[in-house]
C-alpha atoms as a PDB file:
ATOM      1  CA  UNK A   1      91.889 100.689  75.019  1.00  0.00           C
ATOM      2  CA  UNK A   2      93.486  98.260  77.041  1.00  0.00           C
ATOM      3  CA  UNK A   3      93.993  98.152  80.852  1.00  0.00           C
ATOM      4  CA  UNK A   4      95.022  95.502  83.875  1.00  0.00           C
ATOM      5  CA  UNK A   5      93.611  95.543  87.259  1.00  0.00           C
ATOM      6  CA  UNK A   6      95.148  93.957  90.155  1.00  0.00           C
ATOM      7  CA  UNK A   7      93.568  94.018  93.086  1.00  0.00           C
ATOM      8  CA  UNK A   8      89.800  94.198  94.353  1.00  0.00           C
ATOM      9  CA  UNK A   9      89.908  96.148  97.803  1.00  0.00           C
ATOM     10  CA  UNK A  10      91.827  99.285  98.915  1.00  0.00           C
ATOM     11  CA  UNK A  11      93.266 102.592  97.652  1.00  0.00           C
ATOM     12  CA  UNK A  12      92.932 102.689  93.745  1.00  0.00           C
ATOM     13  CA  UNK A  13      95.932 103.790  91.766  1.00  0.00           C
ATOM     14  CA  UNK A  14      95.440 104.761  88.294  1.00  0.00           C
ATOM     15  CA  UNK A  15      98.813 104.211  86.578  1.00  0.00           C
ATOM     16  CA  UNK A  16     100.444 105.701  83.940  1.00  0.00           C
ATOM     17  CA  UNK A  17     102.841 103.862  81.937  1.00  0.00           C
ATOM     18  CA  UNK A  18     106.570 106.007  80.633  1.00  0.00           C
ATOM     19  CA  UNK A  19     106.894 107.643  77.613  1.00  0.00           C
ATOM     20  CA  UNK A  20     104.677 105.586  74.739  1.00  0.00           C
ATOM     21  CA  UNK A  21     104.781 102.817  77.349  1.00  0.00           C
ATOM     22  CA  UNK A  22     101.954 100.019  77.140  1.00  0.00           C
ATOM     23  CA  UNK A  23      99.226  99.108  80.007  1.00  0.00           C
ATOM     24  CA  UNK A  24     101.514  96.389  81.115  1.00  0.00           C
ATOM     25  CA  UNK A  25     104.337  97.833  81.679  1.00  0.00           C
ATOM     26  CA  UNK A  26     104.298  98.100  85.556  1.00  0.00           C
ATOM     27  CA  UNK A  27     103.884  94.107  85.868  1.00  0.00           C
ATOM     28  CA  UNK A  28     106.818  93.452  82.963  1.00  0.00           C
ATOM     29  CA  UNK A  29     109.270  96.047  84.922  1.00  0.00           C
ATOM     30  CA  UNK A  30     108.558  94.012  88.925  1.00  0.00           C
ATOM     31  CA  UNK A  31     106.616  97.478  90.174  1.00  0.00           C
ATOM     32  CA  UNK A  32     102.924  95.101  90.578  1.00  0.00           C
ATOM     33  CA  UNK A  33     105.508  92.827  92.042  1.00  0.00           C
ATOM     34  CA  UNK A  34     107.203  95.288  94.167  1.00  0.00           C
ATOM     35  CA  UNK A  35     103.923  96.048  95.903  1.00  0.00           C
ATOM     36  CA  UNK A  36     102.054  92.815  95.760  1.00  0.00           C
ATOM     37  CA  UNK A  37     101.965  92.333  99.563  1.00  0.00           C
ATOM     38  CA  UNK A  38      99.524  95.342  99.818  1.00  0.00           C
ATOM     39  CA  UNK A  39      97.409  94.505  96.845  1.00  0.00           C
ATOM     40  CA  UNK A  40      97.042  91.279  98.444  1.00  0.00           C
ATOM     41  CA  UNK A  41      96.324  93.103 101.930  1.00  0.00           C
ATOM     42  CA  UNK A  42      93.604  94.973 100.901  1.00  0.00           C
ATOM     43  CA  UNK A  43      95.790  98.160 101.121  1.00  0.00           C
ATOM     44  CA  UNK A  44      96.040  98.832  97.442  1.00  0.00           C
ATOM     45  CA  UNK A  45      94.433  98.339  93.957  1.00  0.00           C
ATOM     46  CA  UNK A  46      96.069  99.172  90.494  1.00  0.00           C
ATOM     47  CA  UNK A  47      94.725  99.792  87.649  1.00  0.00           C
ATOM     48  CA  UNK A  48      97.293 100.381  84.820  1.00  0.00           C
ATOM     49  CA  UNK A  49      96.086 102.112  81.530  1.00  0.00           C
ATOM     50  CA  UNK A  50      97.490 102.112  78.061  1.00  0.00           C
ATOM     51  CA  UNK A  51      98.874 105.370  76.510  1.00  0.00           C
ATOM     52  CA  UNK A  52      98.638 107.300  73.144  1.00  0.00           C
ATOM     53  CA  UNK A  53     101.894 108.787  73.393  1.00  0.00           C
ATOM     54  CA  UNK A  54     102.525 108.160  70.225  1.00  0.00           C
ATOM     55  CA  UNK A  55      99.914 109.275  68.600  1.00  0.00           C
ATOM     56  CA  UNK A  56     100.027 112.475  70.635  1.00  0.00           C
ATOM     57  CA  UNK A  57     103.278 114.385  72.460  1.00  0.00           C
ATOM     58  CA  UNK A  58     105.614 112.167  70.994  1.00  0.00           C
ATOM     59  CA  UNK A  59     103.822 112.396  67.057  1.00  0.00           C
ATOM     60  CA  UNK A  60     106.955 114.195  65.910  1.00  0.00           C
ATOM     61  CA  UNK A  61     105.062 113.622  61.960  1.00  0.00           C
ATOM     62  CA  UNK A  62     101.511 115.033  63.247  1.00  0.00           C
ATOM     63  CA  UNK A  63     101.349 118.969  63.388  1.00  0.00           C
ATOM     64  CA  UNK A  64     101.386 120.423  67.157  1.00  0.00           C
ATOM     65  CA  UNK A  65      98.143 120.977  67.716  1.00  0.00           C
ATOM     66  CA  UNK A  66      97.058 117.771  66.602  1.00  0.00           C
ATOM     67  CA  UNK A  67      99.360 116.291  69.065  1.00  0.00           C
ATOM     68  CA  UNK A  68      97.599 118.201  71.511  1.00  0.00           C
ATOM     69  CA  UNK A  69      94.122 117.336  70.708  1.00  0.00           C
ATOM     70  CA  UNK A  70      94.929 114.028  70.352  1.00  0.00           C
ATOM     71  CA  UNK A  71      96.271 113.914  74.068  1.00  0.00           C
ATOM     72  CA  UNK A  72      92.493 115.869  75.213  1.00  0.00           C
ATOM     73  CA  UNK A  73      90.937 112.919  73.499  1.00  0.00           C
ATOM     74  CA  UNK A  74      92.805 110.136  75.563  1.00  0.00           C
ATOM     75  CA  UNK A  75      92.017 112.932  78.851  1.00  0.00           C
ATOM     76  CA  UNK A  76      88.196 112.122  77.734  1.00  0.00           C
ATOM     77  CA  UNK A  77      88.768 108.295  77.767  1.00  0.00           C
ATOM     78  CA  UNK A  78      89.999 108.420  81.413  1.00  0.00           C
ATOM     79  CA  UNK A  79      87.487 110.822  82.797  1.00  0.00           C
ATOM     80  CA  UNK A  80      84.658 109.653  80.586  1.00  0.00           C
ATOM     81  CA  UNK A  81      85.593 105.700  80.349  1.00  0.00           C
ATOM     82  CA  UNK A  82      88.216 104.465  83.032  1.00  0.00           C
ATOM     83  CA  UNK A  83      87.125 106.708  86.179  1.00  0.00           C
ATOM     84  CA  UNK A  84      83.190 105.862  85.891  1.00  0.00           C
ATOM     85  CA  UNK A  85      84.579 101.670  86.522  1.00  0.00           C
ATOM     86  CA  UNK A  86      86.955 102.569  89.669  1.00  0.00           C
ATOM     87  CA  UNK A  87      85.012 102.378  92.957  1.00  0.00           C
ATOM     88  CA  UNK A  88      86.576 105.355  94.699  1.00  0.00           C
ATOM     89  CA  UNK A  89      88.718 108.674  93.698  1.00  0.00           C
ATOM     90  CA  UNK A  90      92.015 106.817  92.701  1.00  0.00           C
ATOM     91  CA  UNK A  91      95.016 108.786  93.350  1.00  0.00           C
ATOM     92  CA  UNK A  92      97.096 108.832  89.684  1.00  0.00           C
ATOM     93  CA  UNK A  93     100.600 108.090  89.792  1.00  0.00           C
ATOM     94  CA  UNK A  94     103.374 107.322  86.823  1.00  0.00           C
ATOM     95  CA  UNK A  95     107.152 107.603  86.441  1.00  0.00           C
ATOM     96  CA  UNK A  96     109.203 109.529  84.030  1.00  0.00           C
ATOM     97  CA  UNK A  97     106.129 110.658  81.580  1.00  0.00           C
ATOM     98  CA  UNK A  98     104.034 108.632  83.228  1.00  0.00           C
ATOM     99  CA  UNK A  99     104.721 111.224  86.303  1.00  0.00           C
ATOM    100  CA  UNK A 100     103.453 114.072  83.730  1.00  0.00           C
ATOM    101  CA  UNK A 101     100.356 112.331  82.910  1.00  0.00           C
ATOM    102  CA  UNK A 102      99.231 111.674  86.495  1.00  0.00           C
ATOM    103  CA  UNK A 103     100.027 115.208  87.982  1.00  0.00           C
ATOM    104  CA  UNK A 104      98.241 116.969  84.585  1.00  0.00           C
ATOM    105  CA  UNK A 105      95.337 114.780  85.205  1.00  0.00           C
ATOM    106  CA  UNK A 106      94.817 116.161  89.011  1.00  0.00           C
ATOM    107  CA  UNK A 107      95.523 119.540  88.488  1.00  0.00           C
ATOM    108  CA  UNK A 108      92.662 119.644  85.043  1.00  0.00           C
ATOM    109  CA  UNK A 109      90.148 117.343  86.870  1.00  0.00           C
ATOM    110  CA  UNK A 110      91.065 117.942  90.923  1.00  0.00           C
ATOM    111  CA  UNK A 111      87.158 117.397  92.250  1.00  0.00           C
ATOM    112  CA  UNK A 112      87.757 113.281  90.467  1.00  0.00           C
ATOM    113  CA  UNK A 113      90.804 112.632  92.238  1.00  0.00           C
ATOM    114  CA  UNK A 114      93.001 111.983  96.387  1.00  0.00           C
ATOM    115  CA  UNK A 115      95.685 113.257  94.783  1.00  0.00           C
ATOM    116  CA  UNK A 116      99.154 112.037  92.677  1.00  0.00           C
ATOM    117  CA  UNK A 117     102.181 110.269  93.363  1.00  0.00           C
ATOM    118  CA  UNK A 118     104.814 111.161  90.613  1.00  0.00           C
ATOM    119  CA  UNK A 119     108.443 110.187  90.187  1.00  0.00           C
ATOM    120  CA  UNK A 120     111.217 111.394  88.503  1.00  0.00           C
ATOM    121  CA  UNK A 121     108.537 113.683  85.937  1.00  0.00           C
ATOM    122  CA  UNK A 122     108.682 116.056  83.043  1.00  0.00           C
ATOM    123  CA  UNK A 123     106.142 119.319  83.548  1.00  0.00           C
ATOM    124  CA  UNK A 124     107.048 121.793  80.663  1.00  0.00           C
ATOM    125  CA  UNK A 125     105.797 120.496  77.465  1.00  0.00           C
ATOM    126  CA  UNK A 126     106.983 122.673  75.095  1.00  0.00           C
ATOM    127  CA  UNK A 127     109.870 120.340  73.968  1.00  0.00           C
ATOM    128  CA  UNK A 128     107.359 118.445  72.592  1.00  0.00           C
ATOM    129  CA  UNK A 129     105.449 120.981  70.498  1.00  0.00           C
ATOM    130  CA  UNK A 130     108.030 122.619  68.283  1.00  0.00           C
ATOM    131  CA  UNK A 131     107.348 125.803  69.095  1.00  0.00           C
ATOM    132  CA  UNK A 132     104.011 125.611  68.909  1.00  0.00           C
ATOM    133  CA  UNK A 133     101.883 127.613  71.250  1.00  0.00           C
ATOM    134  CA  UNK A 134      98.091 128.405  71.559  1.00  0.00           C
ATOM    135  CA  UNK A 135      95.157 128.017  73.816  1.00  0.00           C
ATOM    136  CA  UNK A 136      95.673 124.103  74.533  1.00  0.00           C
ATOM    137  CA  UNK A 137      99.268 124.278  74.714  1.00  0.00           C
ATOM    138  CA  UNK A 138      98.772 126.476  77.420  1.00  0.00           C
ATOM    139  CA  UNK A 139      96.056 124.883  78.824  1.00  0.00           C
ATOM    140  CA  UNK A 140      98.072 121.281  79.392  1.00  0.00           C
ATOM    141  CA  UNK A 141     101.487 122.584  80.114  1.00  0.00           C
ATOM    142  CA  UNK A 142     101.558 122.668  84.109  1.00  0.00           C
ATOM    143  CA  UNK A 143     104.393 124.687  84.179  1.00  0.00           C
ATOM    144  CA  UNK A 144     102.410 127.805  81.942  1.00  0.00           C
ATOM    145  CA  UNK A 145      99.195 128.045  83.468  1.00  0.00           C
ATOM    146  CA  UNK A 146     100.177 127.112  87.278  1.00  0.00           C
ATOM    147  CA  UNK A 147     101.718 130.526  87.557  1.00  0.00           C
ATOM    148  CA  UNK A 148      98.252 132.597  86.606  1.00  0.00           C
ATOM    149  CA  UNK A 149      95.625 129.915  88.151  1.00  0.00           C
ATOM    150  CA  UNK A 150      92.836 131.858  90.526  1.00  0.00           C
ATOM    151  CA  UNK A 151      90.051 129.895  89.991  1.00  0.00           C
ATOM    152  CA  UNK A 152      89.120 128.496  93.691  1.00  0.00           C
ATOM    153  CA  UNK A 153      86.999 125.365  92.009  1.00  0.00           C
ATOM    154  CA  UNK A 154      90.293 124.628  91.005  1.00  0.00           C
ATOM    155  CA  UNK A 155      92.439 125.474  94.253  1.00  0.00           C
ATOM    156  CA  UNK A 156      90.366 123.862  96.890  1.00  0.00           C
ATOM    157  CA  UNK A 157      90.272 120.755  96.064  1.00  0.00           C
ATOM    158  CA  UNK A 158      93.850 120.909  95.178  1.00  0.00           C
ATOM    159  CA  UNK A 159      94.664 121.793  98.456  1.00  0.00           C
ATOM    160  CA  UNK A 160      92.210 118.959  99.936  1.00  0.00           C
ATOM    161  CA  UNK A 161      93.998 116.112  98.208  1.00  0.00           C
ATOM    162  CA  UNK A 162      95.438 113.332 100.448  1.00  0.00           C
ATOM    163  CA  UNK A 163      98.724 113.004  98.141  1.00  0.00           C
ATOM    164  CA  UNK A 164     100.741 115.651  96.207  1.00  0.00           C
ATOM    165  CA  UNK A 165     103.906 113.739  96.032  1.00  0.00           C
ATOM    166  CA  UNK A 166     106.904 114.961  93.734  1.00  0.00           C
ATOM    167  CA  UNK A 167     109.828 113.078  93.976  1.00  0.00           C
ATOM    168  CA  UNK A 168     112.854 112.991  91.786  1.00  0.00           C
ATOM    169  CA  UNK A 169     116.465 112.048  91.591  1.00  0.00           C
ATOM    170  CA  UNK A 170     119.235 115.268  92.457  1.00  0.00           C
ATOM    171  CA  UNK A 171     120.837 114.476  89.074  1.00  0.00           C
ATOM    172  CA  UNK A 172     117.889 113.558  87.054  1.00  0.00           C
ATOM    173  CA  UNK A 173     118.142 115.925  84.398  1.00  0.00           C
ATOM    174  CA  UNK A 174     114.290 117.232  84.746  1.00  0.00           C
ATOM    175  CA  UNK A 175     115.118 117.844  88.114  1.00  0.00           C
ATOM    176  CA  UNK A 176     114.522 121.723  87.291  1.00  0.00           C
ATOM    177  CA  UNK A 177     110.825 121.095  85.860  1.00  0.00           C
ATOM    178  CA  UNK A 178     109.958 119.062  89.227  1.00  0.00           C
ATOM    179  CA  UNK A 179     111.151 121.821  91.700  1.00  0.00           C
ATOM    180  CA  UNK A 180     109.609 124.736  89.786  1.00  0.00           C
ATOM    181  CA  UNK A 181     106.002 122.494  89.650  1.00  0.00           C
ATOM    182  CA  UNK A 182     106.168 122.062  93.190  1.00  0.00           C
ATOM    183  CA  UNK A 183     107.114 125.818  94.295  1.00  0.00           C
ATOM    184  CA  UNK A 184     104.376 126.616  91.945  1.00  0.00           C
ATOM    185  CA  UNK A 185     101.567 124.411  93.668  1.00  0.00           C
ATOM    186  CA  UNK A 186     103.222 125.749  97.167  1.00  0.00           C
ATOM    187  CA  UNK A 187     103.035 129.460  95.774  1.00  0.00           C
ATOM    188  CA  UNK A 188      98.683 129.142  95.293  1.00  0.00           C
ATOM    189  CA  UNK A 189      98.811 127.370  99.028  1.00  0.00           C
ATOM    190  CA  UNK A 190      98.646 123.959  97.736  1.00  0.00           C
ATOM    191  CA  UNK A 191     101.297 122.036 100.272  1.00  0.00           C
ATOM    192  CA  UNK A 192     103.044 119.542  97.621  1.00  0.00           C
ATOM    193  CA  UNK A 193     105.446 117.281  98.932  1.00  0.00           C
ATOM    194  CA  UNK A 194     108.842 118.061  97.316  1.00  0.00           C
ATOM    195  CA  UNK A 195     111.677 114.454  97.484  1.00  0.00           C
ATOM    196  CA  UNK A 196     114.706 114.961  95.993  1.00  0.00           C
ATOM    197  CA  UNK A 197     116.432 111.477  96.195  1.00  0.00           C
ATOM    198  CA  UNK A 198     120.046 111.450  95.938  1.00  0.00           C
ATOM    199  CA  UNK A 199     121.793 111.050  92.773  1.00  0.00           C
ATOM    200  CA  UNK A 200     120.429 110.073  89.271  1.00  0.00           C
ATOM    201  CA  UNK A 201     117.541 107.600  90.784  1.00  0.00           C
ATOM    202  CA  UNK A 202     115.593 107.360  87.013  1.00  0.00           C
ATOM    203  CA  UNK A 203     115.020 104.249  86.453  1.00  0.00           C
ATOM    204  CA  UNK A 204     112.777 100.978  88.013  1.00  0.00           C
ATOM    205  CA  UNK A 205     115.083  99.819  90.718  1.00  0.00           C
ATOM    206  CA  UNK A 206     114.631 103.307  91.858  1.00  0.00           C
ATOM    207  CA  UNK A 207     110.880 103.732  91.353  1.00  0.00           C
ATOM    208  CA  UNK A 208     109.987 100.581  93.178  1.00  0.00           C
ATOM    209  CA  UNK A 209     112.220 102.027  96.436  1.00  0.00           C
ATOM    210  CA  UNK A 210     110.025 105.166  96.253  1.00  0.00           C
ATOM    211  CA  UNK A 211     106.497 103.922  95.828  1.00  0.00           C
ATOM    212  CA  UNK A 212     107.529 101.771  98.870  1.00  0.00           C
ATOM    213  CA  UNK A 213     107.727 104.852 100.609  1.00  0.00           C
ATOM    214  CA  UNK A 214     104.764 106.951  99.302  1.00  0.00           C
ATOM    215  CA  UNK A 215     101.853 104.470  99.241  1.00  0.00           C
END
């Protein structure tokens, strides 16, 4: 697996490319650009991984739980692999599936990470598993297991996490799945920030005026 760093001092973001985008796609799209003056600062550092999208929620040929494991095994990778070589808790941030990715991660592994910045994000993954539903379905679909979450190991550090950012255009239409994921987290005490930005707002030019505003 393939990633780009930029940056050697500050707050580490681990970033999550869109929907069976590639490692690089942050620096082809102007968002490394967008915040170069506080990479070069010392205020921020960026480490953008690769995905397995397509081998996993998007695997439309590959049976549904498949697709599933195959998504756990990439969740190893990160925890196991990427996090060990970062030199604080990074906060995780993405756009459009990227945004799914980087809030999942938190909420499975909350004690490893500051928190998530996500924009413009898809929560219910159903769509993407044909009716499939078991164990891990339920277990990596935020919008399912949110609800009935008790467990304090996973609460309280939630709730300690510098950034819980959800942000999303009015007319983006996943605007549903990003209200209901933050009224969830706000429901089991967890304060999420909820930005609904006016109008469609999905795509880069959009993106790079949020993360101006959120990091």
């Amino acid at each position: 697996m393939e990633l780009l760093r930029f940056g050697s001092r500050g707050l580490p973001l681990l970033v999550f490319p869109t929907s069976m985008g590639r490692f690089y796609q942050w620096e082809d799209f102007g968002l490394v650009g967008e915040l170069t003056s506080k990479i070069e600062d010392g205020h921020l550092q960026l480490w953008c991984v690769d995905s397995v999208d397509g081998e996993s929620w998007y695997a439309s040929g590959v049976a549904p739980p498949e697709r599933v494991r195959r998504h756990l095994q990439y969740e190893s990778y990160l925890v196991d692999e990427v996090l060990p070589r970062l030199p604080e808790a990074p906060v995780t941030t993405g756009t459009s599936f990227g945004a799914f990715h980087a809030v999942l991660l938190c909420l499975r592994h909350p004690d490893r990470f500051r928190g998530w910045v996500a924009l413009s994000g898809v929560y219910d993954t159903t769509r993407w598993l044909d009716g499939h539903n078991d164990d891990l379905t339920y277990l990596t679909n935020p919008l399912a297991f949110l609800p009935g979450l008790q467990d304090e190991r996973y609460l309280a550090p939630l709730r300690a996490m510098d950034f819980k950012v959800v942000a999303t255009g009015t007319e983006d239409p996943n605007v549903r799945d990003c209200v209901t994921l933050a009224e969830d987290l706000r429901e089991k005490g967890v304060q999420a920030r909820l930005d609904l930005w006016p109008g469609w707002q999905h795509d880069w030019p959009y993106w790079k005026e949020m993360m101006r505003n959120y990091v």
